[in-house]
N, C-alpha and C. Protein backbone atom coordinates (compact mmCIF):
# COMPACT_ATOMS: atom_id res chain seq x y z
N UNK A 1 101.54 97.27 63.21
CA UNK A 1 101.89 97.92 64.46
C UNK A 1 100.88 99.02 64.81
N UNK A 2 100.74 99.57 63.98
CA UNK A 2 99.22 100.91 64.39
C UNK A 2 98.06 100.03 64.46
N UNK A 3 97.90 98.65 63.75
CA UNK A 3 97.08 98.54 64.56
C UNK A 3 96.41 97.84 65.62
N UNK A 4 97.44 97.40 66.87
CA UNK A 4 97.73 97.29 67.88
C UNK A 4 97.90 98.62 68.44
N UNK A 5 98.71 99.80 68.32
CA UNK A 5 98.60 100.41 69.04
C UNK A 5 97.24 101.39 69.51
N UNK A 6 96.55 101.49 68.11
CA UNK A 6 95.07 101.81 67.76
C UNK A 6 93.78 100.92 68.93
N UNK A 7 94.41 99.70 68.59
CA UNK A 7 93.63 98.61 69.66
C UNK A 7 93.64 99.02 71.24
N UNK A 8 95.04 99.48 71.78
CA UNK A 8 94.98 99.34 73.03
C UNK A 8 94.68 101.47 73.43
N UNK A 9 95.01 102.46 72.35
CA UNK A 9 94.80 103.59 72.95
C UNK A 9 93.40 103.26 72.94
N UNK A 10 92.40 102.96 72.41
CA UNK A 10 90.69 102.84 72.22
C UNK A 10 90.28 102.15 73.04
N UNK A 11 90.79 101.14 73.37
CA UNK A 11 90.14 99.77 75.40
C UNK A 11 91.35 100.42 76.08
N UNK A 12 92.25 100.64 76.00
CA UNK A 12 92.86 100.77 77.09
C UNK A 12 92.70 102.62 77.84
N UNK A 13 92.62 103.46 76.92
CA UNK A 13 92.41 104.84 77.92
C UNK A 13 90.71 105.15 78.35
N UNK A 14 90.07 103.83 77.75
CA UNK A 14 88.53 104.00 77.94
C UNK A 14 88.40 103.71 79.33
N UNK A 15 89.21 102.82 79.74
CA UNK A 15 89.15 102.80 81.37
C UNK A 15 89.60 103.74 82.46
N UNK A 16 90.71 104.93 81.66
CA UNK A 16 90.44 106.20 82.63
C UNK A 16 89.74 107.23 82.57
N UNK A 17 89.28 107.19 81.03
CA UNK A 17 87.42 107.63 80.70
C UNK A 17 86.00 107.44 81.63
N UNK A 18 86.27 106.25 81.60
CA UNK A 18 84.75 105.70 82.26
C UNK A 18 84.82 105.67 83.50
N UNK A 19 86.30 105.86 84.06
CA UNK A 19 86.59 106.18 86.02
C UNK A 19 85.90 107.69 85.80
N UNK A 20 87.09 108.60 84.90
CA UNK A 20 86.92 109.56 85.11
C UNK A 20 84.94 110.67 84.91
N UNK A 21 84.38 109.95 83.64
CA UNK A 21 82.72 109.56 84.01
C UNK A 21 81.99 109.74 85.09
N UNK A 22 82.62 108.02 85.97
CA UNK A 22 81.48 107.85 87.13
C UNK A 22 82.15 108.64 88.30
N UNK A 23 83.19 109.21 88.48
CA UNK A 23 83.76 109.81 89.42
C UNK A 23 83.33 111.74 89.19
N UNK A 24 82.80 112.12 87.99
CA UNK A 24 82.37 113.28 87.60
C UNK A 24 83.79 114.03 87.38
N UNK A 25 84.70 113.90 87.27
CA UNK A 25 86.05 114.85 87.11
C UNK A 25 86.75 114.78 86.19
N UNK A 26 88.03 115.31 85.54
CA UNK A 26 87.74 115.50 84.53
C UNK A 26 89.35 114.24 84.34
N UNK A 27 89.27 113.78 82.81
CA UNK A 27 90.50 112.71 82.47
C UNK A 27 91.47 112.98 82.76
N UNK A 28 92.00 113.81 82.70
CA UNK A 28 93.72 114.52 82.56
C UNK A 28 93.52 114.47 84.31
N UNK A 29 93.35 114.76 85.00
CA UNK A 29 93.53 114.28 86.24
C UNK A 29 93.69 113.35 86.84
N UNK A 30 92.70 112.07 85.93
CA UNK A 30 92.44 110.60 86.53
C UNK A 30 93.89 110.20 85.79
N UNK A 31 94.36 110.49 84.82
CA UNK A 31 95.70 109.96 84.11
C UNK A 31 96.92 110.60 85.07
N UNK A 32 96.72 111.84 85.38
CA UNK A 32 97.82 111.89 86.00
C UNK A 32 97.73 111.45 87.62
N UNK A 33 96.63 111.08 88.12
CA UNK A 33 96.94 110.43 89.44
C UNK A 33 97.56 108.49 88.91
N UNK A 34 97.30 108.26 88.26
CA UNK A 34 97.87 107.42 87.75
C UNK A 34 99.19 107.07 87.70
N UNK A 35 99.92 108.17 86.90
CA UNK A 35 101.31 108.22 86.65
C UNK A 35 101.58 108.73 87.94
N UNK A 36 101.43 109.42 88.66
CA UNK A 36 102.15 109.79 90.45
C UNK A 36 101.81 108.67 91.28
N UNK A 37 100.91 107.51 91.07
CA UNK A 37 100.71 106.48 91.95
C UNK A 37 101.73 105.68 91.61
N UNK A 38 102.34 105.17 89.93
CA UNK A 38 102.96 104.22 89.69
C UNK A 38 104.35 104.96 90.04
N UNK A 39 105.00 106.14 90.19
CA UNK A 39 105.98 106.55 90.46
C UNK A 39 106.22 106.33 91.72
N UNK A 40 105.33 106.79 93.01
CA UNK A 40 105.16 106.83 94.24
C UNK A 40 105.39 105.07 94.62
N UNK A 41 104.97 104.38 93.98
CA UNK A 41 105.13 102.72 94.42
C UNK A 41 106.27 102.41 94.09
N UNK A 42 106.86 102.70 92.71
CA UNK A 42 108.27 102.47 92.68
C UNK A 42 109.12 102.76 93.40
N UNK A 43 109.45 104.24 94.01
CA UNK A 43 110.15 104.61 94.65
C UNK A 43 110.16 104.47 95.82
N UNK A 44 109.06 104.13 96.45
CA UNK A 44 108.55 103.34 97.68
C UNK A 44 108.96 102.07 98.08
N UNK A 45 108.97 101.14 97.23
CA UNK A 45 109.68 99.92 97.35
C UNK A 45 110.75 99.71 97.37
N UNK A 46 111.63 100.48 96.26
CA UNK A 46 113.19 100.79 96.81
C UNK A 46 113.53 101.26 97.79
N UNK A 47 112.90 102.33 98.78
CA UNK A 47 113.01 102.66 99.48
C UNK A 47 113.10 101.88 100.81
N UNK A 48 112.27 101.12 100.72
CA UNK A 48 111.70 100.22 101.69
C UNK A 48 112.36 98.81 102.04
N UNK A 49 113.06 98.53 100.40
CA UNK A 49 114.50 97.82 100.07
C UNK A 49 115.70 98.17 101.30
N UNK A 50 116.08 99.66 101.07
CA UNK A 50 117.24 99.87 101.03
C UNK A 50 117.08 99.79 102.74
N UNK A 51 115.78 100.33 103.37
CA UNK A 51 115.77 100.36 105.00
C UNK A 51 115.77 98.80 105.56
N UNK A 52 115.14 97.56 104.84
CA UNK A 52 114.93 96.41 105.63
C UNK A 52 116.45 95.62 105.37
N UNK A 53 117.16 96.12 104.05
CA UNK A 53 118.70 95.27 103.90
C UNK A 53 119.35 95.89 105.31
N UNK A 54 119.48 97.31 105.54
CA UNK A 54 120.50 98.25 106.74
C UNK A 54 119.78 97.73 107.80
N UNK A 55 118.38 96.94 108.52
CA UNK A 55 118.04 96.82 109.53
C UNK A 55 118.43 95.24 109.52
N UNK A 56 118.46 94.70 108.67
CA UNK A 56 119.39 93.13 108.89
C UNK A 56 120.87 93.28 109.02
N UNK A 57 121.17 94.25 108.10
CA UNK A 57 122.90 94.30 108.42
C UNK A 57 122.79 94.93 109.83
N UNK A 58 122.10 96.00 110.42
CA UNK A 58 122.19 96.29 111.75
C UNK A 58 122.25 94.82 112.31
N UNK A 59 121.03 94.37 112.58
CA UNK A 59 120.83 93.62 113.17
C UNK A 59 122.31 92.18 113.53
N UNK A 60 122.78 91.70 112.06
CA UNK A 60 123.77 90.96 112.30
C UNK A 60 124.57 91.52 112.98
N UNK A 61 124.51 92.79 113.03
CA UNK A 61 126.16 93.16 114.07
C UNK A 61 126.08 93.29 115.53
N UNK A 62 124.57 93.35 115.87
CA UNK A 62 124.61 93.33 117.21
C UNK A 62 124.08 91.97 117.48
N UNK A 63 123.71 91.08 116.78
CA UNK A 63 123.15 90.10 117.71
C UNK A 63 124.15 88.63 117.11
N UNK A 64 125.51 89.70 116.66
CA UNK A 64 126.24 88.13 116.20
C UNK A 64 126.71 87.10 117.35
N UNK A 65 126.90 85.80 117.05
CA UNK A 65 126.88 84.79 117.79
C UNK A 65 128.47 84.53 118.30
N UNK A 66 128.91 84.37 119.52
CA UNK A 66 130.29 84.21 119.75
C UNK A 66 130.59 82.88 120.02
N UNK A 67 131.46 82.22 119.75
CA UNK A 67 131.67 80.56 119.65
C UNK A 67 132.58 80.84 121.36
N UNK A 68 133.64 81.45 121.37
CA UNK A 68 133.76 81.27 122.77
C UNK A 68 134.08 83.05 123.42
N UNK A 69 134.55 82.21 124.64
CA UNK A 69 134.82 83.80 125.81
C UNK A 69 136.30 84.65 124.93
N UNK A 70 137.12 84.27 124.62
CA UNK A 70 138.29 84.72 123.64
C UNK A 70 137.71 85.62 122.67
N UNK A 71 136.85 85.58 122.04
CA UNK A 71 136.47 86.27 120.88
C UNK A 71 135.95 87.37 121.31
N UNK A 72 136.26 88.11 122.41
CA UNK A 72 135.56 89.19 122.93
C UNK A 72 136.80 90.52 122.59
């Protein structure tokens, strides 16, 4: 198990190393825009969930279909 986890901290944080490198700034920044991007998308999509389900349920209630003149 360490050493897999050994495997991926050494290739895997080298890639917010070598951003943080060619971008000149410093790691702890490039990691934490990271973690506020993957938070910001999560909560974004739920979000975005919860508005397009309430604009179909809107929607069914005003544009429901009446079979005849009685049902008014």
């Amino acid at each position: 198990m360490d050493r897999i986890r050994f495997f991926f901290e050494k290739h895997g944080f080298s890639v917010c190393s070598t951003l943080a490198n060619f971008l000149g700034i410093n790691v702890k920044n490039v990691r934490l825009f990271f973690i506020y991007a993957s938070f910001t998308t999560i909560i974004g999509g739920f979000i975005m969930y919860l508005i397009i389900g309430f604009l179909f349920k809107l929607r069914g209630m005003i544009y429901r279909k009446r079979t005849s003149v009685f049902d008014l």
